[in-house]
C-alpha atoms as a PDB file:
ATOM      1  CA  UNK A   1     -93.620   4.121  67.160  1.00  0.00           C
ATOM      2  CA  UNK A   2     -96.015   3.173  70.025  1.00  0.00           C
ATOM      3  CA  UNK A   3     -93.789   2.838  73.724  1.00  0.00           C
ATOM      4  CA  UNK A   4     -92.613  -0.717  75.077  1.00  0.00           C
ATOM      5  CA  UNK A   5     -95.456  -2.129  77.292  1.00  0.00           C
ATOM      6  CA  UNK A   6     -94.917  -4.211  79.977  1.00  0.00           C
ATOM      7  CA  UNK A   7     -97.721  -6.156  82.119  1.00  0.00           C
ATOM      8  CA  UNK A   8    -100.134  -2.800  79.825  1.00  0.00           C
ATOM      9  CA  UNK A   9     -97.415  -0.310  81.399  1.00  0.00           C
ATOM     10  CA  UNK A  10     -94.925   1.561  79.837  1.00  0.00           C
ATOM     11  CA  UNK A  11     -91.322   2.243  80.748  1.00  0.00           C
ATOM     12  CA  UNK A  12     -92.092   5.865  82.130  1.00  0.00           C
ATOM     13  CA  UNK A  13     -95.140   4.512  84.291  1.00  0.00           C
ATOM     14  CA  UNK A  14     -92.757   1.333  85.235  1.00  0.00           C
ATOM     15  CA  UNK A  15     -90.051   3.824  86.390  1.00  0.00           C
ATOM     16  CA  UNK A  16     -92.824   6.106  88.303  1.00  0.00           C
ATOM     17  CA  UNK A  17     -94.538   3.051  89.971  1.00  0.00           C
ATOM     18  CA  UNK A  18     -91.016   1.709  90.969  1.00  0.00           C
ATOM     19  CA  UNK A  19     -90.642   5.629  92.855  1.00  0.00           C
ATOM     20  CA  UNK A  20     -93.779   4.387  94.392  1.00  0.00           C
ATOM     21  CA  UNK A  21     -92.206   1.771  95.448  1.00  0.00           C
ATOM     22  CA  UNK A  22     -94.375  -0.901  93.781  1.00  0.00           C
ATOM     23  CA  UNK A  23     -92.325  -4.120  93.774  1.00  0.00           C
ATOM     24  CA  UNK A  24     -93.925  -5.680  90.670  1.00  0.00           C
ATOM     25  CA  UNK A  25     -92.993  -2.674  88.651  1.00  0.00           C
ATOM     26  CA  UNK A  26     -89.394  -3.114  89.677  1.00  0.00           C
ATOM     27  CA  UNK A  27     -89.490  -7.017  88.836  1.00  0.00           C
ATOM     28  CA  UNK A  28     -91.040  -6.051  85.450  1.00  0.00           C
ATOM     29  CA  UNK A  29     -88.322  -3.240  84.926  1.00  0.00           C
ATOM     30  CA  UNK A  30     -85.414  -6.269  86.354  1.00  0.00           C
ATOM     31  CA  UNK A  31     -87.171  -8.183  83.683  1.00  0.00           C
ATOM     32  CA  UNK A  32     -86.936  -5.945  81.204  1.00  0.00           C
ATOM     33  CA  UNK A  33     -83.564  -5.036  81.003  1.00  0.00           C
ATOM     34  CA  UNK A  34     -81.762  -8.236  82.666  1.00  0.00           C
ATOM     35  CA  UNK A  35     -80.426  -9.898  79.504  1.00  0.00           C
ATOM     36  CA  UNK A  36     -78.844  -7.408  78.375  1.00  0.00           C
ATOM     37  CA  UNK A  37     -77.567  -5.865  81.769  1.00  0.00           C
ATOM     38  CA  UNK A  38     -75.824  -9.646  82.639  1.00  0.00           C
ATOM     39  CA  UNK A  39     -74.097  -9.375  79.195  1.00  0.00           C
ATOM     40  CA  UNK A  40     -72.356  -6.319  80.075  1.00  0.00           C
ATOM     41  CA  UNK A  41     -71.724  -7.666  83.461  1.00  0.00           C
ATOM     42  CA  UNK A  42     -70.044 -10.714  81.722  1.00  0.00           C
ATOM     43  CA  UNK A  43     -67.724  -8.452  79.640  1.00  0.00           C
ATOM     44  CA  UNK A  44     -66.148  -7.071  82.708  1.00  0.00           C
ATOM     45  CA  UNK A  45     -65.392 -10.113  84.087  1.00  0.00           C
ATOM     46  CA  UNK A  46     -63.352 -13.610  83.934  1.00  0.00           C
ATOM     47  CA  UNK A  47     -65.749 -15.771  85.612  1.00  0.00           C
ATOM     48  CA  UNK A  48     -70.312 -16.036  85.632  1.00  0.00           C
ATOM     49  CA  UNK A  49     -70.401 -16.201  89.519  1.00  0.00           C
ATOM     50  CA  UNK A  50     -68.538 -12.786  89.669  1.00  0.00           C
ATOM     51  CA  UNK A  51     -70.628 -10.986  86.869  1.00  0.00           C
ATOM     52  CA  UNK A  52     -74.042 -12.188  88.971  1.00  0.00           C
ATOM     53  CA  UNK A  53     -72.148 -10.702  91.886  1.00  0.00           C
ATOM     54  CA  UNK A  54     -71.917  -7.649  90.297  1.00  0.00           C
ATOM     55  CA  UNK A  55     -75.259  -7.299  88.543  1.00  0.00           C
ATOM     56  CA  UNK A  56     -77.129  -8.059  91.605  1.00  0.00           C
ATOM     57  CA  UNK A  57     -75.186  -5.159  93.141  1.00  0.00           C
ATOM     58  CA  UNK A  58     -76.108  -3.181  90.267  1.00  0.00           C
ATOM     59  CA  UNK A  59     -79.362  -3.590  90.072  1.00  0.00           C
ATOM     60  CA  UNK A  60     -79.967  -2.814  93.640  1.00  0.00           C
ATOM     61  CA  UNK A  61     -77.885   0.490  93.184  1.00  0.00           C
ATOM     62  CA  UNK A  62     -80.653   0.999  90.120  1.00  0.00           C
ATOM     63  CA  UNK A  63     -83.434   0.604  92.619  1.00  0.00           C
ATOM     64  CA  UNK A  64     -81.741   2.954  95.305  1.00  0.00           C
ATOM     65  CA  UNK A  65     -81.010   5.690  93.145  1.00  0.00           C
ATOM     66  CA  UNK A  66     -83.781   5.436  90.682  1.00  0.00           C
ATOM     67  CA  UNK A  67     -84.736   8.930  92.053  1.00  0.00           C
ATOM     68  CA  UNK A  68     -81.739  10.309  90.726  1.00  0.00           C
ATOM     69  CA  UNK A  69     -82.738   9.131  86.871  1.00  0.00           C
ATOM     70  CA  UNK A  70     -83.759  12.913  85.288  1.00  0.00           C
ATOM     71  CA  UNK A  71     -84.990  11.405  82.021  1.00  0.00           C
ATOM     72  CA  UNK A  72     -82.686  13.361  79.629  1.00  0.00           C
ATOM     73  CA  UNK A  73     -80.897  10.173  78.376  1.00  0.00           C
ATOM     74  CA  UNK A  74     -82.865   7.090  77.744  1.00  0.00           C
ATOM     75  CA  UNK A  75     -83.619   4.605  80.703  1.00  0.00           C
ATOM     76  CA  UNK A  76     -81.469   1.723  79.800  1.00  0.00           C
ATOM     77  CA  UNK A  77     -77.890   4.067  78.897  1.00  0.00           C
ATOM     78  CA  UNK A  78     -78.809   5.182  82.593  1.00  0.00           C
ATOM     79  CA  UNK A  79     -78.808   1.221  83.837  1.00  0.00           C
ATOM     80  CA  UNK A  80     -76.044   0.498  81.514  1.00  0.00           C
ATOM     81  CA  UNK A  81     -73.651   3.094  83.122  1.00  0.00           C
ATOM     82  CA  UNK A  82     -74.714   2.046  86.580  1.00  0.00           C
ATOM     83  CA  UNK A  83     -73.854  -1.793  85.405  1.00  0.00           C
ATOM     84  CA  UNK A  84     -70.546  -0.310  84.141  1.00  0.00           C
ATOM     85  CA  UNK A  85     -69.395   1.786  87.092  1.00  0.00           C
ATOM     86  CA  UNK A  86     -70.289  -1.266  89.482  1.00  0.00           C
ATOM     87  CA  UNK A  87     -67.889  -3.466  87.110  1.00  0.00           C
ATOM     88  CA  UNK A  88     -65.013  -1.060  87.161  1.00  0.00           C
ATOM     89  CA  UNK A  89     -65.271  -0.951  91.070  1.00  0.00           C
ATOM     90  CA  UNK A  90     -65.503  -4.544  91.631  1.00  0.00           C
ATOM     91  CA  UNK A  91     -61.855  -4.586  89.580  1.00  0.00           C
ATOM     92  CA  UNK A  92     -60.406  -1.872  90.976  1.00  0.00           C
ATOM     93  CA  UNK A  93     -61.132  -3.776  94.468  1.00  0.00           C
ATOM     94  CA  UNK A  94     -58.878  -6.209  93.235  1.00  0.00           C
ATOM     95  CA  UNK A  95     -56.319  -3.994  92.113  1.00  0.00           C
ATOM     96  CA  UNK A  96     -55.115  -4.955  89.178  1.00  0.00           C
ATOM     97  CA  UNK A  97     -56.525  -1.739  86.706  1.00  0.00           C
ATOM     98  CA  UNK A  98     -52.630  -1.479  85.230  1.00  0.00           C
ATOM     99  CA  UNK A  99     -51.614  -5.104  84.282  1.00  0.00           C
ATOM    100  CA  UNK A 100     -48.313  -6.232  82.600  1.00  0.00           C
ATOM    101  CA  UNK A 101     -47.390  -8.990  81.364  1.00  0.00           C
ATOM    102  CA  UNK A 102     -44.319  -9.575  79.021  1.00  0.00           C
ATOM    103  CA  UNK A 103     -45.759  -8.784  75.565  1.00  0.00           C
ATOM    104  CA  UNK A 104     -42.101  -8.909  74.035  1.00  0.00           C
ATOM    105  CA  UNK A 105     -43.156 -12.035  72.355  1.00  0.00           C
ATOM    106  CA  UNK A 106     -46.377 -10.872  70.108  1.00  0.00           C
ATOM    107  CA  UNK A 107     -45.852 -10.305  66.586  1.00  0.00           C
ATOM    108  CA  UNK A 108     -46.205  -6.617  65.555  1.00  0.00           C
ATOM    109  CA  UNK A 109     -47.992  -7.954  62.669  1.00  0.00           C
ATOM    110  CA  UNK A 110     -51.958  -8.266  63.049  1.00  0.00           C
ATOM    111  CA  UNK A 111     -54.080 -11.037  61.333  1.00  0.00           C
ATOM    112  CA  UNK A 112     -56.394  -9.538  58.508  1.00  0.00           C
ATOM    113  CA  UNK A 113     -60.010  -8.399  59.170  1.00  0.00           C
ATOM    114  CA  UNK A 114     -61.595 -11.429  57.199  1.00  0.00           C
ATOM    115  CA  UNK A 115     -60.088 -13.499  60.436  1.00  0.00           C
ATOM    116  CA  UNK A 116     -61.367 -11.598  63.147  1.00  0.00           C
ATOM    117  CA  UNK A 117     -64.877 -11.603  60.850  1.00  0.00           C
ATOM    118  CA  UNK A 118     -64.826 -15.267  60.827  1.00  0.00           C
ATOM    119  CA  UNK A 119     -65.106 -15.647  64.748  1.00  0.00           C
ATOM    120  CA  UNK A 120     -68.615 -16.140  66.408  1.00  0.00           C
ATOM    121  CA  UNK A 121     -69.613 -13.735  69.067  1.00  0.00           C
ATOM    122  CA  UNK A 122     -69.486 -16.519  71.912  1.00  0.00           C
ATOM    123  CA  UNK A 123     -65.478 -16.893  70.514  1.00  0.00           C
ATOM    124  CA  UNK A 124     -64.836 -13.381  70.449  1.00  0.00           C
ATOM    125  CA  UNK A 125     -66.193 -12.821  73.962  1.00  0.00           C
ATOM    126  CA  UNK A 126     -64.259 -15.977  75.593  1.00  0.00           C
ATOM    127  CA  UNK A 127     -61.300 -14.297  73.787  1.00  0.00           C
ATOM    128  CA  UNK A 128     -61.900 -10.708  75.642  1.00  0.00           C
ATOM    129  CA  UNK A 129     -62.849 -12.373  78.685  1.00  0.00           C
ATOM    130  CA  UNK A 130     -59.625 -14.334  78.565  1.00  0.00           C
ATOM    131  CA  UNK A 131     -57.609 -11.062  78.821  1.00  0.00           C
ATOM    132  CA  UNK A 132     -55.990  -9.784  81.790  1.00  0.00           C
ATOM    133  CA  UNK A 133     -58.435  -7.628  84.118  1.00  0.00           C
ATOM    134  CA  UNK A 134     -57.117  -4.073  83.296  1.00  0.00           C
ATOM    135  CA  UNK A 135     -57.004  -4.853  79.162  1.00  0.00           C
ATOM    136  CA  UNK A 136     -60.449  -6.225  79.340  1.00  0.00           C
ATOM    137  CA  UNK A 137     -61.881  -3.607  81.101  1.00  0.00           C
ATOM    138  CA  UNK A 138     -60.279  -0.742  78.528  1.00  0.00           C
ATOM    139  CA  UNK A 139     -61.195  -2.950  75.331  1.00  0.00           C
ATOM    140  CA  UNK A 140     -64.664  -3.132  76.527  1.00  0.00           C
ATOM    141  CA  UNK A 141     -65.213   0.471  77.160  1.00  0.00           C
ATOM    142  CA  UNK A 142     -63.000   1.823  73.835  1.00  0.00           C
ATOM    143  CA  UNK A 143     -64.608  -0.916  71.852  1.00  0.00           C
ATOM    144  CA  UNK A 144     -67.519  -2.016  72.819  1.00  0.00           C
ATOM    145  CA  UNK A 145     -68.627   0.912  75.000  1.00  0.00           C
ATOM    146  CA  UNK A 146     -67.624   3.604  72.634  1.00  0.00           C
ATOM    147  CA  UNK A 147     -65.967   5.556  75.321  1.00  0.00           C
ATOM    148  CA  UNK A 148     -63.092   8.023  74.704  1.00  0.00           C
ATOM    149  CA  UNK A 149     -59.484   7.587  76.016  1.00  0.00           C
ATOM    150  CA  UNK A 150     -60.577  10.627  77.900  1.00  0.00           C
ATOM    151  CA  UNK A 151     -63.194   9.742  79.545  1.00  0.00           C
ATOM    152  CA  UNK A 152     -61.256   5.869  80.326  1.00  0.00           C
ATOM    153  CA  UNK A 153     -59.162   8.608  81.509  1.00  0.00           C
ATOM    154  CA  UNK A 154     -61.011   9.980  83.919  1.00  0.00           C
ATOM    155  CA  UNK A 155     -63.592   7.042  84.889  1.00  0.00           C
ATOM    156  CA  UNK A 156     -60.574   4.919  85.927  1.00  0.00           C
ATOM    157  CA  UNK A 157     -58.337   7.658  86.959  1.00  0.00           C
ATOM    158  CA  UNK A 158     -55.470   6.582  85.092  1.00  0.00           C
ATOM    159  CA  UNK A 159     -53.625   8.487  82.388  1.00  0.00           C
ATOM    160  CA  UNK A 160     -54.903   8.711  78.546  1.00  0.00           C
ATOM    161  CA  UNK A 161     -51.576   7.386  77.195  1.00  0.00           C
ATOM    162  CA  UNK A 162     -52.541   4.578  79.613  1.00  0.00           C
ATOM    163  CA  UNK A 163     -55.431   3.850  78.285  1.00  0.00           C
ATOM    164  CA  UNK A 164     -54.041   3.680  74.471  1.00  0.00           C
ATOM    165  CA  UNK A 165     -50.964   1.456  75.482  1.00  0.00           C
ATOM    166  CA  UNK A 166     -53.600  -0.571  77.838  1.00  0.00           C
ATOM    167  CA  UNK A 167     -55.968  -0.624  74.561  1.00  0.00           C
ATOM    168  CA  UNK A 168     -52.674  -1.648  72.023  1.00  0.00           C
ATOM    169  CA  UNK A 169     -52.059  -4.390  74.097  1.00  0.00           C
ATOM    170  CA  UNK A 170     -55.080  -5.971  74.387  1.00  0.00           C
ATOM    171  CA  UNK A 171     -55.274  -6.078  70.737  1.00  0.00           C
ATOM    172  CA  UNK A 172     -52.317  -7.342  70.257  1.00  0.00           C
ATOM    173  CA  UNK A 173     -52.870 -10.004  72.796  1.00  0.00           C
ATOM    174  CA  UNK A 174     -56.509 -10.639  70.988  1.00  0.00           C
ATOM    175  CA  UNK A 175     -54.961 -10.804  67.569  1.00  0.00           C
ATOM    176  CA  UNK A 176     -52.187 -13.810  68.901  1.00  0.00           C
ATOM    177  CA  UNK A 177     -55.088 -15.812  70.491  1.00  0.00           C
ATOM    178  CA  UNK A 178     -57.223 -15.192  66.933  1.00  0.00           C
ATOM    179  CA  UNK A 179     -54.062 -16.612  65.022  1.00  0.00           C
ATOM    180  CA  UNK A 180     -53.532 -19.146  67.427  1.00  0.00           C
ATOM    181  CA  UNK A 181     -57.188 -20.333  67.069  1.00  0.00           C
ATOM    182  CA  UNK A 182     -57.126 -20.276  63.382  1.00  0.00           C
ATOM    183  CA  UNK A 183     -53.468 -20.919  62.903  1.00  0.00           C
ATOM    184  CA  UNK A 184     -52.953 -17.920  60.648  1.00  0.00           C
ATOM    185  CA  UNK A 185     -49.518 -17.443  58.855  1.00  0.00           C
ATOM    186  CA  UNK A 186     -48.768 -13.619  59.347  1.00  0.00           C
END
């Protein structure tokens, strides 16, 4: 499989250019991975405005520390993390990492699979977006992020049994608004 070229350059010669400081090589490597970057950005937050906030931040972090990038993991996991870690800052600024709110009310029973299949992506994300800042942030790194309750653990310095309960709940609280949307009988 032949590289990714962009503008007749590839990623490694974007990345080296950029070191260089060559300003269309860091539009074309901005280009490159924007799309996806903003959807992460979006995951981590309630509202656009904020998740532009923090993926212009990002991305300027990218560009300051690019120098740091050793190559052992690919390119984009590197971007992705720095999207991440910017996300998780920007909510722990605001303090709110270890919501609760009374869940006495949900159900203990969970809607079947086929439900949560028939949901479109853009419903499933205004669902996890609709979640309180601490469960969103732990559903999209467990999830959608594939991270360990370890390393939730230690990125957000908060215990592991935290991050389960944190986790637990937001499923729960997913799997009322899923049956509220579809009016499931449980």
């Amino acid at each position: 499989m032949s590289p990714l070229l962009v503008n007749g350059r590839t990623e490694k010669e974007l990345i080296k250019a950029c070191l260089s400081g060559d300003r269309l090589a860091q539009r074309d490597i901005f280009n490159m991975y924007a799309g996806k970057m903003m959807a992460v950005c979006l995951r981590y937050t309630r509202h656009r405005l904020e998740a532009e906030d923090i993926f212009q931040d990002a991305f300027v972090k990218v560009f300051a520390h690019m120098h740091e990038y050793e190559g052992g993991a690919p390119f984009e996991a590197w971007v992705r993390r720095i999207m991440i870690n910017t996300a998780i800052k920007n909510n722990r600024k605001k303090s709110v990492t270890n919501e609760d709110i009374g869940l006495e009310h949900i159900k203990e029973d969970s809607a079947g699979p086929e439900v949560f299949g028939a949901l479109s992506e853009e419903e499933l994300t205004k669902l996890v977006s609709s979640l309180p800042d601490g469960y969103r942030i732990i559903f999209n790194l467990f999830a959608i992020e594939g991270y360990s309750h370890k390393e939730i653990s230690e990125l957000l310095n908060i215990e592991e049994s935290t991050s389960r309960s944190q986790l637990a709940k937001a499923r729960k609280i997913l799997q009322e608004k899923v049956q509220e949307l579809y009016k499931v009988a449980v």
